[in-house]
C-alpha atoms as a PDB file:
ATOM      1  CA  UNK A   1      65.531 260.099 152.678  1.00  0.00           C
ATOM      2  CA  UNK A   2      65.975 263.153 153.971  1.00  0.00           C
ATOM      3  CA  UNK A   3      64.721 266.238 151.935  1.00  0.00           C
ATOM      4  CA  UNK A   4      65.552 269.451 151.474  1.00  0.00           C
ATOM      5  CA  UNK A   5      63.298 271.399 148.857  1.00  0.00           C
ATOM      6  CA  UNK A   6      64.276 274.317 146.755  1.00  0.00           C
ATOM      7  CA  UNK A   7      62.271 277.137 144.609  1.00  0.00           C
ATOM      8  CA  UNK A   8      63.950 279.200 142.731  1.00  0.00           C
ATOM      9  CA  UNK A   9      67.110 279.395 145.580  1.00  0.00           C
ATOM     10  CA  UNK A  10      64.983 279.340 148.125  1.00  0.00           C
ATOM     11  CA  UNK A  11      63.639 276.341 150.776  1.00  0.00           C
ATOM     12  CA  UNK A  12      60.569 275.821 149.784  1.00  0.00           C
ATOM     13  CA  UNK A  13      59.807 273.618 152.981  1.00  0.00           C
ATOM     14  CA  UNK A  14      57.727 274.498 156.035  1.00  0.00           C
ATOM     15  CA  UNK A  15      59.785 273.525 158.611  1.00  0.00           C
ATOM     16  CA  UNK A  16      62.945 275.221 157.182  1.00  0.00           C
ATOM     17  CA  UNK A  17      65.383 273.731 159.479  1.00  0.00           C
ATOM     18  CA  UNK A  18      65.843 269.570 161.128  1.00  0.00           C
ATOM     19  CA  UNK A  19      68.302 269.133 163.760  1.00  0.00           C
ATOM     20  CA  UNK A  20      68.457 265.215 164.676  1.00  0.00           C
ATOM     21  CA  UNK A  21      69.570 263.432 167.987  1.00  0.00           C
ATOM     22  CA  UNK A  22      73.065 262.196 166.618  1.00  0.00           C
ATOM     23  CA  UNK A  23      73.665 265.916 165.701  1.00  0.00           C
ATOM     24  CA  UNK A  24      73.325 266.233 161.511  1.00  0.00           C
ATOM     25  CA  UNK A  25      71.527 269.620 160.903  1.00  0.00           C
ATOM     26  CA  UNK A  26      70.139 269.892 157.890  1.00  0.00           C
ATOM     27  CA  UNK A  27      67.771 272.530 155.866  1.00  0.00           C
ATOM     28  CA  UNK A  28      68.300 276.010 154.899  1.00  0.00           C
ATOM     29  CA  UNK A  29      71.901 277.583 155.008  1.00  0.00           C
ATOM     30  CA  UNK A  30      69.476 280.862 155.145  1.00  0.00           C
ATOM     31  CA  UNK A  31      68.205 279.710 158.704  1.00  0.00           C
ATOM     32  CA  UNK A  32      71.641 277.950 159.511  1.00  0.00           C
ATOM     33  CA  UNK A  33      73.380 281.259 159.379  1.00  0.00           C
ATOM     34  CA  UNK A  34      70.714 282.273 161.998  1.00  0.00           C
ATOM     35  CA  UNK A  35      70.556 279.508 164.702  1.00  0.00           C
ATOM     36  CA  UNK A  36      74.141 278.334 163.985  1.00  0.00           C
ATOM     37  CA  UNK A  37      76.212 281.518 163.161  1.00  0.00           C
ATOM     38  CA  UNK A  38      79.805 280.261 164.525  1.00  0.00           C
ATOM     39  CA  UNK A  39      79.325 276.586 162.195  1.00  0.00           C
ATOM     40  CA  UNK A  40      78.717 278.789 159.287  1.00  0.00           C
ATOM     41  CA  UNK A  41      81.507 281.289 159.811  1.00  0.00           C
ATOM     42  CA  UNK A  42      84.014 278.599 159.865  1.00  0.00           C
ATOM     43  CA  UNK A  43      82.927 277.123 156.554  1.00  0.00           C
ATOM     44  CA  UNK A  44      81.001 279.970 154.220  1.00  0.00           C
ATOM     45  CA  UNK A  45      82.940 281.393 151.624  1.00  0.00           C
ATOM     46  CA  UNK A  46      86.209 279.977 152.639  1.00  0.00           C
ATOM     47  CA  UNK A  47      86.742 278.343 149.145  1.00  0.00           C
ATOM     48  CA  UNK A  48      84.800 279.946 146.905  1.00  0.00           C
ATOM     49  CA  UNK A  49      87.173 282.126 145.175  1.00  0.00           C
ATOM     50  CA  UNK A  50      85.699 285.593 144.501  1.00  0.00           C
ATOM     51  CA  UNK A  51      88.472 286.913 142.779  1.00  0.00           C
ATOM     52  CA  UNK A  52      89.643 284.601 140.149  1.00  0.00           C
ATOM     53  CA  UNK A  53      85.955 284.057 139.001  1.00  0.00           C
ATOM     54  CA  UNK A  54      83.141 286.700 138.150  1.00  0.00           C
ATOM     55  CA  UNK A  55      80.248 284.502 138.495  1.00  0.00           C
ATOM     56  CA  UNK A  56      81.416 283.197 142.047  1.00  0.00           C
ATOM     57  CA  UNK A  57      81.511 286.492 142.946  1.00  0.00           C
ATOM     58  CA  UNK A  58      78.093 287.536 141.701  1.00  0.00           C
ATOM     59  CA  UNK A  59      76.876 284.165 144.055  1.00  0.00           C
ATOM     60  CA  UNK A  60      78.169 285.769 146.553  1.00  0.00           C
ATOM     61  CA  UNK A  61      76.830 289.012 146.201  1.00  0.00           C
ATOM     62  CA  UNK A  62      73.637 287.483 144.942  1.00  0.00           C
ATOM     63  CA  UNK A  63      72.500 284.906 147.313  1.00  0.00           C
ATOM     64  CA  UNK A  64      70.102 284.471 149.843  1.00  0.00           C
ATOM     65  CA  UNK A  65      69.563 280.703 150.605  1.00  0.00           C
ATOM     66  CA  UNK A  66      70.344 277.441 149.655  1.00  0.00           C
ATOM     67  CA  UNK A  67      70.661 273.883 151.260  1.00  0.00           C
ATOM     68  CA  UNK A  68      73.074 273.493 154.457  1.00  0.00           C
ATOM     69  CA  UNK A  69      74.319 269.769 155.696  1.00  0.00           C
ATOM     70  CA  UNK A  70      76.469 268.988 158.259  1.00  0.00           C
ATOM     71  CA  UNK A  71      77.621 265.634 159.902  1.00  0.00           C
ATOM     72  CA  UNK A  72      79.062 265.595 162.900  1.00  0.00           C
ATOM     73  CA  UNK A  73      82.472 263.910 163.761  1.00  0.00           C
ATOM     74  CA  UNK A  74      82.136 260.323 163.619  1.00  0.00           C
ATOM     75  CA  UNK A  75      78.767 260.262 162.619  1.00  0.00           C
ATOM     76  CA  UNK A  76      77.060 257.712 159.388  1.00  0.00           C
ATOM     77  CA  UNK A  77      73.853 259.488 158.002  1.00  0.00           C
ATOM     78  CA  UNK A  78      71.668 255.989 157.238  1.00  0.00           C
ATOM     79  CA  UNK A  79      69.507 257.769 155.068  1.00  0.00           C
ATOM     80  CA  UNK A  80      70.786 260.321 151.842  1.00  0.00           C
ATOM     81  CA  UNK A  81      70.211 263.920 151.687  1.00  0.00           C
ATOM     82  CA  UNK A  82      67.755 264.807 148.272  1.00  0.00           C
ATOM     83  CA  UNK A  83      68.292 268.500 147.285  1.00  0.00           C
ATOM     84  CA  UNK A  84      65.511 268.889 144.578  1.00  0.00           C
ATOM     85  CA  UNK A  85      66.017 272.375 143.308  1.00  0.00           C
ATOM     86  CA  UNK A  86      63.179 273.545 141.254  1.00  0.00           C
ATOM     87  CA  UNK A  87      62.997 276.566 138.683  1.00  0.00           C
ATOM     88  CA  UNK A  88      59.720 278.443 138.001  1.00  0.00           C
ATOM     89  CA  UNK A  89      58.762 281.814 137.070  1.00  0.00           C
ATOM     90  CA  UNK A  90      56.018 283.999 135.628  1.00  0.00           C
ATOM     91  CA  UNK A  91      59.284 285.803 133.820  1.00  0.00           C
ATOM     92  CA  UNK A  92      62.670 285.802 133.095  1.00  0.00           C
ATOM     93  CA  UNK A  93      64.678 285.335 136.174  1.00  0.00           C
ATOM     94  CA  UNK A  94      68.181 284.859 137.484  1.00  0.00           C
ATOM     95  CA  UNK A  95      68.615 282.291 140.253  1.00  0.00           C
ATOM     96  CA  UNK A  96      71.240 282.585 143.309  1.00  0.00           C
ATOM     97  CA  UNK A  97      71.961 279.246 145.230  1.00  0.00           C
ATOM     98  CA  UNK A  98      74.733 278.312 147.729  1.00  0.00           C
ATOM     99  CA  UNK A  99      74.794 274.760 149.361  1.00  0.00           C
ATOM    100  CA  UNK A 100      77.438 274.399 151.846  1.00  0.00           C
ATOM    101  CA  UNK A 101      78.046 270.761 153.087  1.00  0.00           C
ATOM    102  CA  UNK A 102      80.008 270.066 156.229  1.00  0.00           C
ATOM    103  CA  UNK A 103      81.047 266.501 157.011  1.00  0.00           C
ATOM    104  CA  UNK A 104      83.897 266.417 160.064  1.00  0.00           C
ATOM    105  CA  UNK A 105      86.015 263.494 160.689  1.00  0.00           C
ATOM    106  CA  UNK A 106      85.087 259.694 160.406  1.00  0.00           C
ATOM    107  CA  UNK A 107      81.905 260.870 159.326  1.00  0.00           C
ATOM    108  CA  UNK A 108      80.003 259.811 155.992  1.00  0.00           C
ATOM    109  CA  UNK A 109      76.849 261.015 153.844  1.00  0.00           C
ATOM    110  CA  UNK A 110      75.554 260.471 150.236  1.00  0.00           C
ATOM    111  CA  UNK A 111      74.257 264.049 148.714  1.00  0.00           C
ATOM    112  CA  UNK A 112      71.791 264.308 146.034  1.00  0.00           C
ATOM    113  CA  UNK A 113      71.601 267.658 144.016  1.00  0.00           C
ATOM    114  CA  UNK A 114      68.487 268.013 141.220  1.00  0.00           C
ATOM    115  CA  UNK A 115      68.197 271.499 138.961  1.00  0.00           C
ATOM    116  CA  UNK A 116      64.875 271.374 137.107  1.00  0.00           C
ATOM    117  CA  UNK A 117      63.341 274.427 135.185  1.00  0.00           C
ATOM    118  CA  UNK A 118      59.845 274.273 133.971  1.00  0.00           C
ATOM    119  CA  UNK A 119      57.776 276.504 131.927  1.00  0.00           C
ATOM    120  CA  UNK A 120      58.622 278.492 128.744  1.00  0.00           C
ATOM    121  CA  UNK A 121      60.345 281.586 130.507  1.00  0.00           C
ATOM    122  CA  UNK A 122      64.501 282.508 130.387  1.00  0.00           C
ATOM    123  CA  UNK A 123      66.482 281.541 133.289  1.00  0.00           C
ATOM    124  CA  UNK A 124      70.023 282.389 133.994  1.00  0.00           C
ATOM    125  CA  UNK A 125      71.079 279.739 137.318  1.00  0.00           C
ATOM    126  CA  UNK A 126      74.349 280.551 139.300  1.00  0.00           C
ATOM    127  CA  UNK A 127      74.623 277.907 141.922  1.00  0.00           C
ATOM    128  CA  UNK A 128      77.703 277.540 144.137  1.00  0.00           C
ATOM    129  CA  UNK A 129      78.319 274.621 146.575  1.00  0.00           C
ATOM    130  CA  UNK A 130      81.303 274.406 148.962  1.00  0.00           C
ATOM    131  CA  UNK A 131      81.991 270.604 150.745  1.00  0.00           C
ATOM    132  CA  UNK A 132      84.539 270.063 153.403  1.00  0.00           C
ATOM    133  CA  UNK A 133      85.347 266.783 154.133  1.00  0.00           C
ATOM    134  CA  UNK A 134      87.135 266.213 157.011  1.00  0.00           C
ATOM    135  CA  UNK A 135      90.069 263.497 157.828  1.00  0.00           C
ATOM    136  CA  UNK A 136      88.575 259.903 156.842  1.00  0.00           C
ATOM    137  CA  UNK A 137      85.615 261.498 156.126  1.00  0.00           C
ATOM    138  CA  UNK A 138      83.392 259.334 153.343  1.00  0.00           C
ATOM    139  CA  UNK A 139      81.398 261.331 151.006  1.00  0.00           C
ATOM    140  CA  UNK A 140      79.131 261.050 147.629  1.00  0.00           C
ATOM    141  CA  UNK A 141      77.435 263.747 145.713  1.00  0.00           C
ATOM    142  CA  UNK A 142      75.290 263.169 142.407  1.00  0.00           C
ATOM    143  CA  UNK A 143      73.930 266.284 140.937  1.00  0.00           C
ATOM    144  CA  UNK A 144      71.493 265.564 138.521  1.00  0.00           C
ATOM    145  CA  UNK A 145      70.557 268.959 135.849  1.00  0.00           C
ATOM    146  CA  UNK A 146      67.667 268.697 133.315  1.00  0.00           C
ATOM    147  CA  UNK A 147      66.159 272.188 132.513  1.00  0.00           C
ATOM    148  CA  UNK A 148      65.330 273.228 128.723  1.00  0.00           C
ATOM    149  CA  UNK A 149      67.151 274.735 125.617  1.00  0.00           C
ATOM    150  CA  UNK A 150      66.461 278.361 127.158  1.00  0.00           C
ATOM    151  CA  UNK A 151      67.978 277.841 130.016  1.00  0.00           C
ATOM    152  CA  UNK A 152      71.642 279.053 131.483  1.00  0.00           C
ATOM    153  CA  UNK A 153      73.523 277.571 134.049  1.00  0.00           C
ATOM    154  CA  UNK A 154      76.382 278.081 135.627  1.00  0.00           C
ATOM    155  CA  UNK A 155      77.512 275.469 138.843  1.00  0.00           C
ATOM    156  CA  UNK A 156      80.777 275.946 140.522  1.00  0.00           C
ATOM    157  CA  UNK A 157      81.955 273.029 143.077  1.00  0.00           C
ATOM    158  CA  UNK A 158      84.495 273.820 145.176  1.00  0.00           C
ATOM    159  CA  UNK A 159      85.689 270.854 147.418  1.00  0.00           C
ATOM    160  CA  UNK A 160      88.097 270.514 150.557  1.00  0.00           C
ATOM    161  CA  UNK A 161      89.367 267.292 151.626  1.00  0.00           C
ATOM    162  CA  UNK A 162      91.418 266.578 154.747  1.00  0.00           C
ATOM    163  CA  UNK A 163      93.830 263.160 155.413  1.00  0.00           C
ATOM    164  CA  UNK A 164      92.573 260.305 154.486  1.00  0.00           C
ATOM    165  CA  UNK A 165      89.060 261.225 153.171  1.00  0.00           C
ATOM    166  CA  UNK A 166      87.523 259.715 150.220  1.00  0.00           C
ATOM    167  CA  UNK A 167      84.741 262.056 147.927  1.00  0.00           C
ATOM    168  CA  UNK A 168      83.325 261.119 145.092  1.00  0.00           C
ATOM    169  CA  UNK A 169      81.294 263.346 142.517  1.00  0.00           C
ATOM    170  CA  UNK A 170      79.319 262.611 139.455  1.00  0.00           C
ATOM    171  CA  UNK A 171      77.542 265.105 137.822  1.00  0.00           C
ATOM    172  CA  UNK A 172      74.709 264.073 135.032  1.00  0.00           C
ATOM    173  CA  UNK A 173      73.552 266.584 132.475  1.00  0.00           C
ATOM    174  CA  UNK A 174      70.493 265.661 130.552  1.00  0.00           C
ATOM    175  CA  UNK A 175      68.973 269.229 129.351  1.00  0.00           C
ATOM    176  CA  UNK A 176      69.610 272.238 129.169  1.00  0.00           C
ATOM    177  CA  UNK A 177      70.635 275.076 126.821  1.00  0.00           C
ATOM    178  CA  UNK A 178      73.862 276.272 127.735  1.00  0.00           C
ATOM    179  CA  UNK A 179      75.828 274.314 130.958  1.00  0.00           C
ATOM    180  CA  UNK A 180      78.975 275.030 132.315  1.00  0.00           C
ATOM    181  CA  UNK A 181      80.093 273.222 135.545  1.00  0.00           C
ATOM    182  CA  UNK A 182      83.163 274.129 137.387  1.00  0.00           C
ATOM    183  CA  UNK A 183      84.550 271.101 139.771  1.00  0.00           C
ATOM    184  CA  UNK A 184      87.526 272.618 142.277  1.00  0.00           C
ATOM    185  CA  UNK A 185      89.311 270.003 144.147  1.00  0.00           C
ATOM    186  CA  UNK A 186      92.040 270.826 147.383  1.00  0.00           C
ATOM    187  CA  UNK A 187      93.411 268.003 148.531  1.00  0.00           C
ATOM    188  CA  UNK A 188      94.958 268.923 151.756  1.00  0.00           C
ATOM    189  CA  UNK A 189      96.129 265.559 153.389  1.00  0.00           C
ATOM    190  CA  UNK A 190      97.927 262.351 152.480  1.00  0.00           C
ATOM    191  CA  UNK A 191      95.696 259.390 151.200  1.00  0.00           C
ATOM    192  CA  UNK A 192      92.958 261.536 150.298  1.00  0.00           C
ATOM    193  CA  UNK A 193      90.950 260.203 147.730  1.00  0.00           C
ATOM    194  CA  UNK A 194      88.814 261.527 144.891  1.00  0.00           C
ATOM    195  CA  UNK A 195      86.460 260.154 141.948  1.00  0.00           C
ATOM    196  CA  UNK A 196      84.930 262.971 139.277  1.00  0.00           C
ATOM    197  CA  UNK A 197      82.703 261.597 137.334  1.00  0.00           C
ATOM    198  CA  UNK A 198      80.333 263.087 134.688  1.00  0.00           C
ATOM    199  CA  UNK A 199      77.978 262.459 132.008  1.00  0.00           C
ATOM    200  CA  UNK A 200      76.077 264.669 129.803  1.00  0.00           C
ATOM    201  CA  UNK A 201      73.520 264.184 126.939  1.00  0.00           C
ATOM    202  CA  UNK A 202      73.481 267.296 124.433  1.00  0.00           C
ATOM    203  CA  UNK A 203      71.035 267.949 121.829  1.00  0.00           C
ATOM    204  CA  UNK A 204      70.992 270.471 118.856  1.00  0.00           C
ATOM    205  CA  UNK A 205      71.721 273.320 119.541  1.00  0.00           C
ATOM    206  CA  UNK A 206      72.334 273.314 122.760  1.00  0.00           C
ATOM    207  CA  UNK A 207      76.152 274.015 125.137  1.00  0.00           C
ATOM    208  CA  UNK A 208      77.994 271.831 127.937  1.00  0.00           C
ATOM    209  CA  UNK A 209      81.011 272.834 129.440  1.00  0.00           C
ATOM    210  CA  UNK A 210      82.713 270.469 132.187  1.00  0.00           C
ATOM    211  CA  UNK A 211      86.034 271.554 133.742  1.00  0.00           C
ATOM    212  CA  UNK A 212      87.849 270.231 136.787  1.00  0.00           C
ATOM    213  CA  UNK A 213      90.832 270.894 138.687  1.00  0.00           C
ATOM    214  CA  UNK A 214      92.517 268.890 141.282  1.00  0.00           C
ATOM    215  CA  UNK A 215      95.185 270.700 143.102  1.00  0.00           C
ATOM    216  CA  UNK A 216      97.233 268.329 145.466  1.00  0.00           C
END
């Protein structure tokens, strides 16, 4: 597996950034922007929309870091991506993550997202992840959240897909106090393919909020 950690929106891992001999980068978008500036200007905020949506555009003033993958053209990644994001603070806090996942043509990766909170303190999360899958392009993403009743977040997905590609996204809620989770799907090419999936487990008194949109 490869792993990318994250505390409170940030990579929490020493070596920050992994570029591999069949060319997948993966590791901080932070440190992406830096060593890779052109492969992030084509993709970064290209689909987020910033002026439909307030909290999309407080990500984008907001944020700082987040987890950056990118396959190469023709490229298979044997072994999944694990984004564990943890949330801890000494206080109340408000969290700013953007992923950005790249996957070019022919190529294909399995993504998995995880949003935990600990301790007793408030946090408000705004995390916003942009995918582009490119022409017959194979991609999964799981994002698993389980935080506490205290908790806020807010998760907006927005999701390109060229010809012939083929994404599928399930996204499992187990805790939390109030959830909302915004899945945006363009689908840009004939043939291309997409599965939403969800689940979510809500106790008393606590908020979940799914909405998707699939534009063809």
């Amino acid at each position: 597996t490869h792993t990318i950690r994250l505390l409170n929106g940030f990579t929490a891992d020493d070596r920050v950034l992994t570029t591999l001999e069949n060319g997948i980068i993966f590791g901080s978008l932070r440190a992406a922007a830096n060593q890779y500036p052109e492969l992030i200007d084509l993709h970064y905020n290209r689909l987020a929309d910033n002026q439909a949506d307030a909290t999309v555009a407080l990500n984008t003033a907001f944020t700082q870091d987040g987890a950056f993958v990118y396959i190469p053209d023709g490229v298979t990644a044997e072994k999944p991506f694990l984004i564990p994001g943890r949330i801890a603070a000494d206080e109340n806090s408000a969290i700013y993550l953007r992923n950005l996942i790249v996957c070019g043509p022919k190529g294909e990766a399995k993504i998995i997202l995880e949003s935990v909170a600990t301790g007793e303190n408030i946090f408000l999360t705004n995390s916003l992840t942009e995918v582009y899958a490119g022409h017959e392009c194979r991609l999964e993403m799981v994002a698993l959240q389980q935080e506490n009743d205290k908790n806020t977040h807010i998760s907006n997905v927005f999701v390109q897909q060229k010809e012939a590609s083929r994404f599928q996204s399930t996204i499992v809620t187990v805790d939390g106090g109030t959830v909302r989770n915004n899945t945006s799907v363009y689908l840009e090419g004939p043939h291309a393919e997409n599965h939403t999936y969800g689940l979510f487990v809500c106790g008393e008194g606590q908020h979940t909020d799914n909405s998707t949109n699939l534009e063809h």
